[in-house]
PDBML (XML) file of the C-alpha atoms, coordinates in Angstrom:
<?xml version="1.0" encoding="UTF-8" ?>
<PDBx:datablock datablockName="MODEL"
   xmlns:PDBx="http://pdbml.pdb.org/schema/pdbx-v50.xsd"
   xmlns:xsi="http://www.w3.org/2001/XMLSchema-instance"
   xsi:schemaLocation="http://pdbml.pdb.org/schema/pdbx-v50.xsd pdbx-v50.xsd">
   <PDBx:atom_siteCategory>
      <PDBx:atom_site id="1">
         <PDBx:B_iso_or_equiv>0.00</PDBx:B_iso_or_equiv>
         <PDBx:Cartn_x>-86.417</PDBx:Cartn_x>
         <PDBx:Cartn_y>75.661</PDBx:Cartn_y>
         <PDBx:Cartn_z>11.803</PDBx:Cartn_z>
         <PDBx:auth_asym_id>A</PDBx:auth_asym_id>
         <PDBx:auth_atom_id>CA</PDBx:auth_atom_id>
         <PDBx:auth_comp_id>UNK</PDBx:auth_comp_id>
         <PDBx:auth_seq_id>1</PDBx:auth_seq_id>
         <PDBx:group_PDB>ATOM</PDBx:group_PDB>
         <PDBx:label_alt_id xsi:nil="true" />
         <PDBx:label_asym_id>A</PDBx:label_asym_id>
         <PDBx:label_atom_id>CA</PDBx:label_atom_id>
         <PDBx:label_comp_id>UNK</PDBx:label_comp_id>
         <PDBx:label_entity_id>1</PDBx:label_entity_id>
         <PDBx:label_seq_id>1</PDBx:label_seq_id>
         <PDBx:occupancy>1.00</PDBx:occupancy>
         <PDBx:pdbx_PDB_model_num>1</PDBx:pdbx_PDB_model_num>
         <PDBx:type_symbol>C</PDBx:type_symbol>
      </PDBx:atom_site>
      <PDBx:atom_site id="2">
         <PDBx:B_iso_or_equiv>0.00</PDBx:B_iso_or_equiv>
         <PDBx:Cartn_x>-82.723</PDBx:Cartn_x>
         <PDBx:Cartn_y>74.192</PDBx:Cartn_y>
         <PDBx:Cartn_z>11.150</PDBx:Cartn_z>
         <PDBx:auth_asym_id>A</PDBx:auth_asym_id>
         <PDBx:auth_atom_id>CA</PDBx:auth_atom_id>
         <PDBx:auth_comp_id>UNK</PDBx:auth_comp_id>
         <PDBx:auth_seq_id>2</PDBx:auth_seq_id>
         <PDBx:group_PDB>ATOM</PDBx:group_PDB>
         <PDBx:label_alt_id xsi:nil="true" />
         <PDBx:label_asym_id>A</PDBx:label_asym_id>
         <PDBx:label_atom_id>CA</PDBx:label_atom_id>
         <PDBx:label_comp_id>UNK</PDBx:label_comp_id>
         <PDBx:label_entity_id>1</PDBx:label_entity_id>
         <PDBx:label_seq_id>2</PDBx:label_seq_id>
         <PDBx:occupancy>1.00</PDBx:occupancy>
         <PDBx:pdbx_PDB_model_num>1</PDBx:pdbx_PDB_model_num>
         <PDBx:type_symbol>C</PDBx:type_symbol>
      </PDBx:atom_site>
      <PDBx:atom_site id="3">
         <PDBx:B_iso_or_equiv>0.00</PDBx:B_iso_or_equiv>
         <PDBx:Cartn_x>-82.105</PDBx:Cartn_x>
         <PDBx:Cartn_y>76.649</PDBx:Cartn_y>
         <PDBx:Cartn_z>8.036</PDBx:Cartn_z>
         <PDBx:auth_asym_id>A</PDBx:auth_asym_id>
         <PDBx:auth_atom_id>CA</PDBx:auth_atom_id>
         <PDBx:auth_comp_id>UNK</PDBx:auth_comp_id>
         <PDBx:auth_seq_id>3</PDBx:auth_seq_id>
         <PDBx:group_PDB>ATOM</PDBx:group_PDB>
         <PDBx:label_alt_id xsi:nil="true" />
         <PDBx:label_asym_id>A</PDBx:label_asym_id>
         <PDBx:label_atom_id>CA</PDBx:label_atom_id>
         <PDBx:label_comp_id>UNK</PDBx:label_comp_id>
         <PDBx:label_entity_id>1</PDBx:label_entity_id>
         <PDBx:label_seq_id>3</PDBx:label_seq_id>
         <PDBx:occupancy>1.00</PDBx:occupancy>
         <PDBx:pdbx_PDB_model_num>1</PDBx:pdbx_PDB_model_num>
         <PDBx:type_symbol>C</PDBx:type_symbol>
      </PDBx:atom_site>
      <PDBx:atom_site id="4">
         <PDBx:B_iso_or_equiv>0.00</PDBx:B_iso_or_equiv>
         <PDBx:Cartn_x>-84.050</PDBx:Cartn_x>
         <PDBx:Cartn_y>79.644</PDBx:Cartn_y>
         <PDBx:Cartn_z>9.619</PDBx:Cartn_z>
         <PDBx:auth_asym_id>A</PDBx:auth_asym_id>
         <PDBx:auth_atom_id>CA</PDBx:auth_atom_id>
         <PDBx:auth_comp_id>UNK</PDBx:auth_comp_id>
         <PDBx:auth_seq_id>4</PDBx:auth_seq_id>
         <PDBx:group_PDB>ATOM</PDBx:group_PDB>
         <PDBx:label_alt_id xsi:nil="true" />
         <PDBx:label_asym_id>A</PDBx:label_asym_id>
         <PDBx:label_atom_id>CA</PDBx:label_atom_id>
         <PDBx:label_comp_id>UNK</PDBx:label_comp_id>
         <PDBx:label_entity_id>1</PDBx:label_entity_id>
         <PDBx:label_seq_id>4</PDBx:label_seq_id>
         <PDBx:occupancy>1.00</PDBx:occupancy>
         <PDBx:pdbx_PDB_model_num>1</PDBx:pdbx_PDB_model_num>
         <PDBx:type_symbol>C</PDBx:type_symbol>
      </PDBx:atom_site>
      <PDBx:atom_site id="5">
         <PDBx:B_iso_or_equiv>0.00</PDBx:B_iso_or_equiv>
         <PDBx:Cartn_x>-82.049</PDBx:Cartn_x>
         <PDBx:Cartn_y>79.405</PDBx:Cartn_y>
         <PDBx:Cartn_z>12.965</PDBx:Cartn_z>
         <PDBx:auth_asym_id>A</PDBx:auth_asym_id>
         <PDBx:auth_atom_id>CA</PDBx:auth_atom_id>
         <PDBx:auth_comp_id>UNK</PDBx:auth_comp_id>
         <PDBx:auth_seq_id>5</PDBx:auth_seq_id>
         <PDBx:group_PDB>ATOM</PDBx:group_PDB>
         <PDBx:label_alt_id xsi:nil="true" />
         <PDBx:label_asym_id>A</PDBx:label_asym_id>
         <PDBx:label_atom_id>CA</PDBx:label_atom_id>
         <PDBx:label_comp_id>UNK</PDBx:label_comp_id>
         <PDBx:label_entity_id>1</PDBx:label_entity_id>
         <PDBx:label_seq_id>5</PDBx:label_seq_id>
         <PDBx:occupancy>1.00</PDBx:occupancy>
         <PDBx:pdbx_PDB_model_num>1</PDBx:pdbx_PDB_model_num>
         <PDBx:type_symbol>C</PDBx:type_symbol>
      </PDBx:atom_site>
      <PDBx:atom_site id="6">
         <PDBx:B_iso_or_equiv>0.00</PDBx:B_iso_or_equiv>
         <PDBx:Cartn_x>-78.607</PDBx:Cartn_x>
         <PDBx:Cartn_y>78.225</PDBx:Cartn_y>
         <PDBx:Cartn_z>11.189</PDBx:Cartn_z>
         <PDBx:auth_asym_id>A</PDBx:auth_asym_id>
         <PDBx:auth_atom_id>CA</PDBx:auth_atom_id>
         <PDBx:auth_comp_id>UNK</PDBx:auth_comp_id>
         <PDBx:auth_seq_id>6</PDBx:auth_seq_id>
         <PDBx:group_PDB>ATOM</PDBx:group_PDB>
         <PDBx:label_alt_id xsi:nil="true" />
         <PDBx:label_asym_id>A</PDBx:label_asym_id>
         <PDBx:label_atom_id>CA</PDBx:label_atom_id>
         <PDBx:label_comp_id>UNK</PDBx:label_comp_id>
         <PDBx:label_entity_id>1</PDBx:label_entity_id>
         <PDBx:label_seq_id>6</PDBx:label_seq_id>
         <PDBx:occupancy>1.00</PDBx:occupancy>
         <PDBx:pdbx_PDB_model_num>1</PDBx:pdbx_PDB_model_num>
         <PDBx:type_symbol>C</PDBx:type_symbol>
      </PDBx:atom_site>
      <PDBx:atom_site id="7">
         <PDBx:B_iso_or_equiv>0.00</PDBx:B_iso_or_equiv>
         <PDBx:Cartn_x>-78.979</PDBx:Cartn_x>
         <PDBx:Cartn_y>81.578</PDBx:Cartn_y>
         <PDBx:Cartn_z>8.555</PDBx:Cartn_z>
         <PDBx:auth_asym_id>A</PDBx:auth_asym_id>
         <PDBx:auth_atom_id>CA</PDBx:auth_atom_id>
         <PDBx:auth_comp_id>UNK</PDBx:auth_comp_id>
         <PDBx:auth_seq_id>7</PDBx:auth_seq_id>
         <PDBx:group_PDB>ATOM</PDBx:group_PDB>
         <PDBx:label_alt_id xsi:nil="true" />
         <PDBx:label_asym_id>A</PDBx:label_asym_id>
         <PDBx:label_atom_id>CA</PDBx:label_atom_id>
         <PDBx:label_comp_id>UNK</PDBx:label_comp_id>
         <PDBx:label_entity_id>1</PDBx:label_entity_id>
         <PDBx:label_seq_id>7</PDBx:label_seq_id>
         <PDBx:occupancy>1.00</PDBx:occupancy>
         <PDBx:pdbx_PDB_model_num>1</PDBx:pdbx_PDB_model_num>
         <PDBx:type_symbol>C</PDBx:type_symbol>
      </PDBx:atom_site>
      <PDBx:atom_site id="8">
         <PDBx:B_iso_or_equiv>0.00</PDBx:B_iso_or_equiv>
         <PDBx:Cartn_x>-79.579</PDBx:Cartn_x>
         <PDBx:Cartn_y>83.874</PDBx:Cartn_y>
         <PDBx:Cartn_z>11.653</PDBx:Cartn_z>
         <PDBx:auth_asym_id>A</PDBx:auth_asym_id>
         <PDBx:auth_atom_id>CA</PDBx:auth_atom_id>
         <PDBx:auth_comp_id>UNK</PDBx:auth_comp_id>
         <PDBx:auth_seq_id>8</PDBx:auth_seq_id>
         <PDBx:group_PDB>ATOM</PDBx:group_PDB>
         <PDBx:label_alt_id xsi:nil="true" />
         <PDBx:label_asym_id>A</PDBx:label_asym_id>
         <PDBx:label_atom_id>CA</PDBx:label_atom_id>
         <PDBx:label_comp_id>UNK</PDBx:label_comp_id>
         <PDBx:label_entity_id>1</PDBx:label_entity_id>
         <PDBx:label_seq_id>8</PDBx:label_seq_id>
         <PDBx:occupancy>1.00</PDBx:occupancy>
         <PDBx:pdbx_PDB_model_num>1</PDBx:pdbx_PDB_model_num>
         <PDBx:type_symbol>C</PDBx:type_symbol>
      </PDBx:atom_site>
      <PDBx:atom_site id="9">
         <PDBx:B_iso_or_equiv>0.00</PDBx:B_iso_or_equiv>
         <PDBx:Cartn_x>-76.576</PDBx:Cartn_x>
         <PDBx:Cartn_y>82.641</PDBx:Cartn_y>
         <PDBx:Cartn_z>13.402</PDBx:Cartn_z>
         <PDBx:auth_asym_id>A</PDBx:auth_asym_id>
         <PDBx:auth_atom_id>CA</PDBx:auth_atom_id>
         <PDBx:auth_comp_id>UNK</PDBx:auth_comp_id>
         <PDBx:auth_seq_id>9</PDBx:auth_seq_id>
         <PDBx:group_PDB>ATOM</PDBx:group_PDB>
         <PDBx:label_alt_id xsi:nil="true" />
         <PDBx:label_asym_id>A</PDBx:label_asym_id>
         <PDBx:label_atom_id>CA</PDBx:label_atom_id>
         <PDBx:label_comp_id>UNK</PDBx:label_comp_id>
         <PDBx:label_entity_id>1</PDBx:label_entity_id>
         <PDBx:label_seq_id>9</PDBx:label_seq_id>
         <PDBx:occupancy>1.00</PDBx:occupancy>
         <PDBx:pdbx_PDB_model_num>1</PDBx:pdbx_PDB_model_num>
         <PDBx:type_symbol>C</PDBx:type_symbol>
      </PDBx:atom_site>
      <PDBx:atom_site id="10">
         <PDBx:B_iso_or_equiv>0.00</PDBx:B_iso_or_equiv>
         <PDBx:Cartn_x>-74.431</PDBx:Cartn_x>
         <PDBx:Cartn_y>82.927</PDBx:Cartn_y>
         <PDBx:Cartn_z>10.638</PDBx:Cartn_z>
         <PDBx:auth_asym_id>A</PDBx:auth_asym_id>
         <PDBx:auth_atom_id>CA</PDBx:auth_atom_id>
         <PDBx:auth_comp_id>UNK</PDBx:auth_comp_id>
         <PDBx:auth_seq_id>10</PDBx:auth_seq_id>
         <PDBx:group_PDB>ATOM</PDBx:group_PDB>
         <PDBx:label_alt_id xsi:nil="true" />
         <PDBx:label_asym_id>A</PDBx:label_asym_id>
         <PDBx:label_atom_id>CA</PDBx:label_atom_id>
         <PDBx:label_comp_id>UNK</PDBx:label_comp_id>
         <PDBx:label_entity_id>1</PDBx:label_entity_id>
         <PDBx:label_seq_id>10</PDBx:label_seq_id>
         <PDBx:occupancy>1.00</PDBx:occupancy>
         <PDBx:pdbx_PDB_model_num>1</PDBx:pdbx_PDB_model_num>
         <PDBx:type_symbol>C</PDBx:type_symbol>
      </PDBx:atom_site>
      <PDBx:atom_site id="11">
         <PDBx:B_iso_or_equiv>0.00</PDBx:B_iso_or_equiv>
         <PDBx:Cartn_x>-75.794</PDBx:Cartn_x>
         <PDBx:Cartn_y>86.502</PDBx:Cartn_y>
         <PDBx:Cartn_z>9.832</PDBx:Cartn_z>
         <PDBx:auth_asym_id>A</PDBx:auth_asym_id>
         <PDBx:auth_atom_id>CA</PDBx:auth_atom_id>
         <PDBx:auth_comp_id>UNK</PDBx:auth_comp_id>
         <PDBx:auth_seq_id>11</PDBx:auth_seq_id>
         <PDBx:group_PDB>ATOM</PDBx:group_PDB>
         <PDBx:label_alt_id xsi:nil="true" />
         <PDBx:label_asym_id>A</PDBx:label_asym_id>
         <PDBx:label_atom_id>CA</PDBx:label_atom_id>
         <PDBx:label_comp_id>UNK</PDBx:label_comp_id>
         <PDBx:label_entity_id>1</PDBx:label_entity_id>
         <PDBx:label_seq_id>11</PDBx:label_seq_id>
         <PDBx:occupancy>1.00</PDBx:occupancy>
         <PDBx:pdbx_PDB_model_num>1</PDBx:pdbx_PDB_model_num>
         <PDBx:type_symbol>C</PDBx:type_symbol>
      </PDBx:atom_site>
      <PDBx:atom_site id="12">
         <PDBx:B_iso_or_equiv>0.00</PDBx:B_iso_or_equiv>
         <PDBx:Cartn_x>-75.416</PDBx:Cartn_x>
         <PDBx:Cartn_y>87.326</PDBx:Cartn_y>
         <PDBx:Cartn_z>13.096</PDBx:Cartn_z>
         <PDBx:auth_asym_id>A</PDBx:auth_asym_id>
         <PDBx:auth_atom_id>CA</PDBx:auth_atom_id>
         <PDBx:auth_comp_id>UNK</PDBx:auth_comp_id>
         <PDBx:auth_seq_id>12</PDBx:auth_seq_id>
         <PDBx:group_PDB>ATOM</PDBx:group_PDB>
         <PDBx:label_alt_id xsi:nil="true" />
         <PDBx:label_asym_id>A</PDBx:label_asym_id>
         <PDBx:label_atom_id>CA</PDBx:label_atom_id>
         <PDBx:label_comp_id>UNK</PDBx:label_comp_id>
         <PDBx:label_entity_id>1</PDBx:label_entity_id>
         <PDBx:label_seq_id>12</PDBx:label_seq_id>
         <PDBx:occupancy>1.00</PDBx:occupancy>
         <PDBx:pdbx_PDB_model_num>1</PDBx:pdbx_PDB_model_num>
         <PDBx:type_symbol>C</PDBx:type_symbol>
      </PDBx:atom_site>
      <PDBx:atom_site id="13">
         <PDBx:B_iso_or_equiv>0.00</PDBx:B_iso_or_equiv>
         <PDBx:Cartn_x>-71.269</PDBx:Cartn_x>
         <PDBx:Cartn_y>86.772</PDBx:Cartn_y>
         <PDBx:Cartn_z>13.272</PDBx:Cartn_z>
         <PDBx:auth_asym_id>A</PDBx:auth_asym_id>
         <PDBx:auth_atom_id>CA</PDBx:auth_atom_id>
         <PDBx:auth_comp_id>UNK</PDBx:auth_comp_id>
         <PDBx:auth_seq_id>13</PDBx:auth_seq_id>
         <PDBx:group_PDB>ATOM</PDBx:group_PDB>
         <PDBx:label_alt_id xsi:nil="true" />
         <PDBx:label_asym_id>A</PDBx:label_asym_id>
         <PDBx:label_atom_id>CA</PDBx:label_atom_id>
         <PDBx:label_comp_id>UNK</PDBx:label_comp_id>
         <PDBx:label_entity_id>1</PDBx:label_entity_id>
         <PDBx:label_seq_id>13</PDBx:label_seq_id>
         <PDBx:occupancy>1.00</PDBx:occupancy>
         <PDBx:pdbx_PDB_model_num>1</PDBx:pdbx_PDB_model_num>
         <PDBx:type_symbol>C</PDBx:type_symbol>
      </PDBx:atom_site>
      <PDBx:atom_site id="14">
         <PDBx:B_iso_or_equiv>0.00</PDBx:B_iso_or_equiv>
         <PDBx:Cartn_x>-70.910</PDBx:Cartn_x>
         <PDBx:Cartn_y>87.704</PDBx:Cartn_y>
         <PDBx:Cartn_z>9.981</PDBx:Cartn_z>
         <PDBx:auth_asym_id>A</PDBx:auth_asym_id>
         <PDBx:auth_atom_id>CA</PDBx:auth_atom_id>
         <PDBx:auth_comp_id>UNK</PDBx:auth_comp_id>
         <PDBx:auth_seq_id>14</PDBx:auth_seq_id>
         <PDBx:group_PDB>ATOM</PDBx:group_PDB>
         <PDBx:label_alt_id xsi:nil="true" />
         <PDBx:label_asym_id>A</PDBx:label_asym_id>
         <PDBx:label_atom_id>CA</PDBx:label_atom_id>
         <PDBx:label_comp_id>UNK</PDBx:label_comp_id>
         <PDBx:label_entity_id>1</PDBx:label_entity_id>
         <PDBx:label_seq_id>14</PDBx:label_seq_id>
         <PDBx:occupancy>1.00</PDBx:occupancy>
         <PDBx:pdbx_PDB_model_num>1</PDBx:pdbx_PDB_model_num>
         <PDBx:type_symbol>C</PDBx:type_symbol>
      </PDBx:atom_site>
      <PDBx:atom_site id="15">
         <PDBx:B_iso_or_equiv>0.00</PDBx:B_iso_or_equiv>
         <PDBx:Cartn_x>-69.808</PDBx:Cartn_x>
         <PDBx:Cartn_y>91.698</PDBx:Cartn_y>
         <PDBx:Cartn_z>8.706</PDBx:Cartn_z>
         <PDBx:auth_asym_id>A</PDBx:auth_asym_id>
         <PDBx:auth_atom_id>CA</PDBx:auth_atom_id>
         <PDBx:auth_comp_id>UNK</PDBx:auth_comp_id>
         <PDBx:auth_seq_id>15</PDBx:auth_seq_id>
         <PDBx:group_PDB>ATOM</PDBx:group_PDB>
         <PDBx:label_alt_id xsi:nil="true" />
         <PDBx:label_asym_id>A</PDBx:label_asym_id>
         <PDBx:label_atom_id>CA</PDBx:label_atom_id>
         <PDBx:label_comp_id>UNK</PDBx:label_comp_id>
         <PDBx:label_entity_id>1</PDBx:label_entity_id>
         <PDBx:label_seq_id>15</PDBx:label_seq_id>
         <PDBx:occupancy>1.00</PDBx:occupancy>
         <PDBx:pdbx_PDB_model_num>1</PDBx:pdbx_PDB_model_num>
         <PDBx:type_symbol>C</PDBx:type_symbol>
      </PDBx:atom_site>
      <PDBx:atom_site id="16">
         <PDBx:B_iso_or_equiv>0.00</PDBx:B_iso_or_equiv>
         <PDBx:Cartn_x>-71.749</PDBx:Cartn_x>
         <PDBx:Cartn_y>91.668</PDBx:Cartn_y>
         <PDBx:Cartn_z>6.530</PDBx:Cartn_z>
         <PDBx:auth_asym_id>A</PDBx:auth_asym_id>
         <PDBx:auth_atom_id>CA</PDBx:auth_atom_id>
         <PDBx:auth_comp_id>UNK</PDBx:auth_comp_id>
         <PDBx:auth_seq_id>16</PDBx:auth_seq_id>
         <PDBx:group_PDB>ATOM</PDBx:group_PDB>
         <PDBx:label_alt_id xsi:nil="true" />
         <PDBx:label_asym_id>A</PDBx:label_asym_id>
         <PDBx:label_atom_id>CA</PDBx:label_atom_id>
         <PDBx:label_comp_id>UNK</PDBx:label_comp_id>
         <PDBx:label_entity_id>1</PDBx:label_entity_id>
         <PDBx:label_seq_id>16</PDBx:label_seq_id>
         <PDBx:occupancy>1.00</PDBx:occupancy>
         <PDBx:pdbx_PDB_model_num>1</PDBx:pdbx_PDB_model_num>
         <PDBx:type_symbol>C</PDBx:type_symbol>
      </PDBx:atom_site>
      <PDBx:atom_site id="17">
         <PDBx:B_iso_or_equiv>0.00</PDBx:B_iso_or_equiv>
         <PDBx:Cartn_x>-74.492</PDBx:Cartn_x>
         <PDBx:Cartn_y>94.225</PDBx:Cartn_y>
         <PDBx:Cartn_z>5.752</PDBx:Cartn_z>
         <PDBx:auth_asym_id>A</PDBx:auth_asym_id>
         <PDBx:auth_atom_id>CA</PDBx:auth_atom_id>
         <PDBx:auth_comp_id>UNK</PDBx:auth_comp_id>
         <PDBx:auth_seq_id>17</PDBx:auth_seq_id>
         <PDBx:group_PDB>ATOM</PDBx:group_PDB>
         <PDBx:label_alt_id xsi:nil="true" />
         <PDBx:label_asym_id>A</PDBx:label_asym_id>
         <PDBx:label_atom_id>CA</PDBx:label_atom_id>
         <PDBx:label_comp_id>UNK</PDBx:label_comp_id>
         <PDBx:label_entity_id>1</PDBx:label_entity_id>
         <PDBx:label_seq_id>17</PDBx:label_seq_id>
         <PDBx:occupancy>1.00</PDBx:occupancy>
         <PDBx:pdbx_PDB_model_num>1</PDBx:pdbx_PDB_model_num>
         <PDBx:type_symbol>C</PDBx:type_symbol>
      </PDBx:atom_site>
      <PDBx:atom_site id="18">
         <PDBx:B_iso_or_equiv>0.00</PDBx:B_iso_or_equiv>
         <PDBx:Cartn_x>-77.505</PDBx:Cartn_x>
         <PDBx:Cartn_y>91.677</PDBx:Cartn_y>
         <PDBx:Cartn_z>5.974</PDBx:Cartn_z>
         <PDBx:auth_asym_id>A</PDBx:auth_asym_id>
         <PDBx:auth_atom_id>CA</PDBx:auth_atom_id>
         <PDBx:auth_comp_id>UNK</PDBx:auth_comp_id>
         <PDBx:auth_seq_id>18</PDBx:auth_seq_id>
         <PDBx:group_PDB>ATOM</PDBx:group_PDB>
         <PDBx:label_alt_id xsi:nil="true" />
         <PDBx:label_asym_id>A</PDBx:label_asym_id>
         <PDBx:label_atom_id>CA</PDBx:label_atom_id>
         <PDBx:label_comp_id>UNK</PDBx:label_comp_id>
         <PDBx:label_entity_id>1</PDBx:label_entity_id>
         <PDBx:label_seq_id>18</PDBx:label_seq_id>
         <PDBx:occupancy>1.00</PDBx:occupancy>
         <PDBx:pdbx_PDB_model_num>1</PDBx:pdbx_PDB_model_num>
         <PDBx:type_symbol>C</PDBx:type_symbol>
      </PDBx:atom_site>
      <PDBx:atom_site id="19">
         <PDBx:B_iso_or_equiv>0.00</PDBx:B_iso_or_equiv>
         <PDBx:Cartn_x>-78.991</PDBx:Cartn_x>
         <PDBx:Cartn_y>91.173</PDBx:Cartn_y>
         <PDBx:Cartn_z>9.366</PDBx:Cartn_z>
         <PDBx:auth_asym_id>A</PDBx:auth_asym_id>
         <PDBx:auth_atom_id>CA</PDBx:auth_atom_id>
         <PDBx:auth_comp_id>UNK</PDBx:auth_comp_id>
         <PDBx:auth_seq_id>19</PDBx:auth_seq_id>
         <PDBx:group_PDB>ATOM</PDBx:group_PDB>
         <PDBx:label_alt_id xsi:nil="true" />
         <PDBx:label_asym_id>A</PDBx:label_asym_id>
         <PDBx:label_atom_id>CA</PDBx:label_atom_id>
         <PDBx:label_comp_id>UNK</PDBx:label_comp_id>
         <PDBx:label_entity_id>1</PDBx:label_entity_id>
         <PDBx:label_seq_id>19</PDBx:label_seq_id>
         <PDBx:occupancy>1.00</PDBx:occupancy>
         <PDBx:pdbx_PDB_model_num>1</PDBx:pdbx_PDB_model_num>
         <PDBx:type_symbol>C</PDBx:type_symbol>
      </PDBx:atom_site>
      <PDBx:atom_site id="20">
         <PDBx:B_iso_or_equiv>0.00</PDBx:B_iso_or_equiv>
         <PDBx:Cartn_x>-82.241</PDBx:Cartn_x>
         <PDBx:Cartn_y>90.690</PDBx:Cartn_y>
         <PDBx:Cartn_z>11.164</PDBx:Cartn_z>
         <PDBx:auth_asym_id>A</PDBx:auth_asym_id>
         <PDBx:auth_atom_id>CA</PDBx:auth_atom_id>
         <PDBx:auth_comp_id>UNK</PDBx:auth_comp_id>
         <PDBx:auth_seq_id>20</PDBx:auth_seq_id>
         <PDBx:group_PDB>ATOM</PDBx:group_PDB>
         <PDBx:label_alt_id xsi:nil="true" />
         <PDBx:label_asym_id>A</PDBx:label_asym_id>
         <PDBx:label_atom_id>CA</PDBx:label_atom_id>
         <PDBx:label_comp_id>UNK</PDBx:label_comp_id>
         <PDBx:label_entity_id>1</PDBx:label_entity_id>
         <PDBx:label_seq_id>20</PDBx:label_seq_id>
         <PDBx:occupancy>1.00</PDBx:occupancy>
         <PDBx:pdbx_PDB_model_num>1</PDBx:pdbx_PDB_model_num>
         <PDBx:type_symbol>C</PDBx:type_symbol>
      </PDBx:atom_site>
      <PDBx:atom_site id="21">
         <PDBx:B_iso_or_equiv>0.00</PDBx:B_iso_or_equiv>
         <PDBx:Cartn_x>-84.076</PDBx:Cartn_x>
         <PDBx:Cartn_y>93.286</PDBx:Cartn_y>
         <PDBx:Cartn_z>12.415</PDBx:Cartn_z>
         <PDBx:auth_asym_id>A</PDBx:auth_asym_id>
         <PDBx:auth_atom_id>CA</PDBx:auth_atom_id>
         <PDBx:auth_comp_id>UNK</PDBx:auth_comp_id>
         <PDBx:auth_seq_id>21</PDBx:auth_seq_id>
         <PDBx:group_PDB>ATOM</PDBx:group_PDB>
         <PDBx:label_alt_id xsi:nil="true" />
         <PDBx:label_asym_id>A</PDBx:label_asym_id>
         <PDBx:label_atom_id>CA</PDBx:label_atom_id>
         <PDBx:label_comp_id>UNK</PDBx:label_comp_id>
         <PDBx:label_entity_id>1</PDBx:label_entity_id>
         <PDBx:label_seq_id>21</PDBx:label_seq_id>
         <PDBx:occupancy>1.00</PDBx:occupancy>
         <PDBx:pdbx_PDB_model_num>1</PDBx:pdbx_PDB_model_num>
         <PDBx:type_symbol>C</PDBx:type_symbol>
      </PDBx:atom_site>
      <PDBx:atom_site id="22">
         <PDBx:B_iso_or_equiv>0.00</PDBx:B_iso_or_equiv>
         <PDBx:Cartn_x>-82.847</PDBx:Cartn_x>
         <PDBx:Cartn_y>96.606</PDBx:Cartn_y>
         <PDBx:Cartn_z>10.767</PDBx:Cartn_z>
         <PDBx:auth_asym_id>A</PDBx:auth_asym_id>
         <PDBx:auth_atom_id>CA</PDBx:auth_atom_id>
         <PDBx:auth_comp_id>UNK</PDBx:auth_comp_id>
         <PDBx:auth_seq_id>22</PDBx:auth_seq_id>
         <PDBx:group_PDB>ATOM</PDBx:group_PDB>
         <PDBx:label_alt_id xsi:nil="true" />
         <PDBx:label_asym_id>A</PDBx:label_asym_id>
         <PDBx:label_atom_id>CA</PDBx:label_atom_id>
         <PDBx:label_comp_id>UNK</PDBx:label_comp_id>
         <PDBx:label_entity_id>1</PDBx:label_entity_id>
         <PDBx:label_seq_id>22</PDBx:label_seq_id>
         <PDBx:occupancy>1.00</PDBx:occupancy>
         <PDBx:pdbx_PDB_model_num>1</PDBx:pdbx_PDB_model_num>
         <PDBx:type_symbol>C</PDBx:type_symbol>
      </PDBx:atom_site>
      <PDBx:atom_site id="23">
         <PDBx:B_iso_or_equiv>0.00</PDBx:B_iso_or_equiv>
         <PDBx:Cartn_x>-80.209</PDBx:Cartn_x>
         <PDBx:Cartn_y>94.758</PDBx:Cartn_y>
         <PDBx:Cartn_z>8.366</PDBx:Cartn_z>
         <PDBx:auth_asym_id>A</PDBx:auth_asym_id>
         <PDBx:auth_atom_id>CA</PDBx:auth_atom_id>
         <PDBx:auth_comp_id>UNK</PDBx:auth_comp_id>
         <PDBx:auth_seq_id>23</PDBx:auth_seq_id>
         <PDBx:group_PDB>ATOM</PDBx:group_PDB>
         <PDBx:label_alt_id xsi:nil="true" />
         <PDBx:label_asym_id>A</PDBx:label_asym_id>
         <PDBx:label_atom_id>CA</PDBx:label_atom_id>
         <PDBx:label_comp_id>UNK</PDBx:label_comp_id>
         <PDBx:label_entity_id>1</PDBx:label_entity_id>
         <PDBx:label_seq_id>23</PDBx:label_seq_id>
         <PDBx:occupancy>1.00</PDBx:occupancy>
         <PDBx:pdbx_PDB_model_num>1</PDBx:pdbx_PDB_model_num>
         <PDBx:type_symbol>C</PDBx:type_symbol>
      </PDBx:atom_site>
      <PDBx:atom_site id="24">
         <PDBx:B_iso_or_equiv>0.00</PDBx:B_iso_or_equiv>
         <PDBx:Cartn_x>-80.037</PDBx:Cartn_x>
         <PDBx:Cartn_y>95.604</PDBx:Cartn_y>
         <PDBx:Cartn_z>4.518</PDBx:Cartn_z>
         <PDBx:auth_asym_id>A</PDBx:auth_asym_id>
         <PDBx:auth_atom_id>CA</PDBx:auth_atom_id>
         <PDBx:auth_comp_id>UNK</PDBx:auth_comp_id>
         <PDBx:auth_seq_id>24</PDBx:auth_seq_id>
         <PDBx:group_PDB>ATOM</PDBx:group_PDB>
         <PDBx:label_alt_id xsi:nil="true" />
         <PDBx:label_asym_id>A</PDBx:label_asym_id>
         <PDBx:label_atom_id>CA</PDBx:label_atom_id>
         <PDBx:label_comp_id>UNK</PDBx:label_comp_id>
         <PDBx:label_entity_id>1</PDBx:label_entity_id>
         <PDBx:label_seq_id>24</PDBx:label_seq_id>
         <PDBx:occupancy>1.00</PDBx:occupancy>
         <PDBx:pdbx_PDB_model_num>1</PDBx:pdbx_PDB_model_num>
         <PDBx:type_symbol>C</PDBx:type_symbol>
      </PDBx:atom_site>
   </PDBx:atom_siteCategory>
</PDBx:datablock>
């Protein structure tokens, strides 16, 4: 769970084009 919830976070705040849930 620590990398799976710390690479959402940072996905989350990031720009960038990769996100949960509907991201690319």
């Amino acid at each position: 769970l620590i990398p799976g919830l710390l690479l959402f976070l940072f996905l989350a705040l990031t720009p960038s084009p990769a996100l949960a849930h509907g991201g690319m």
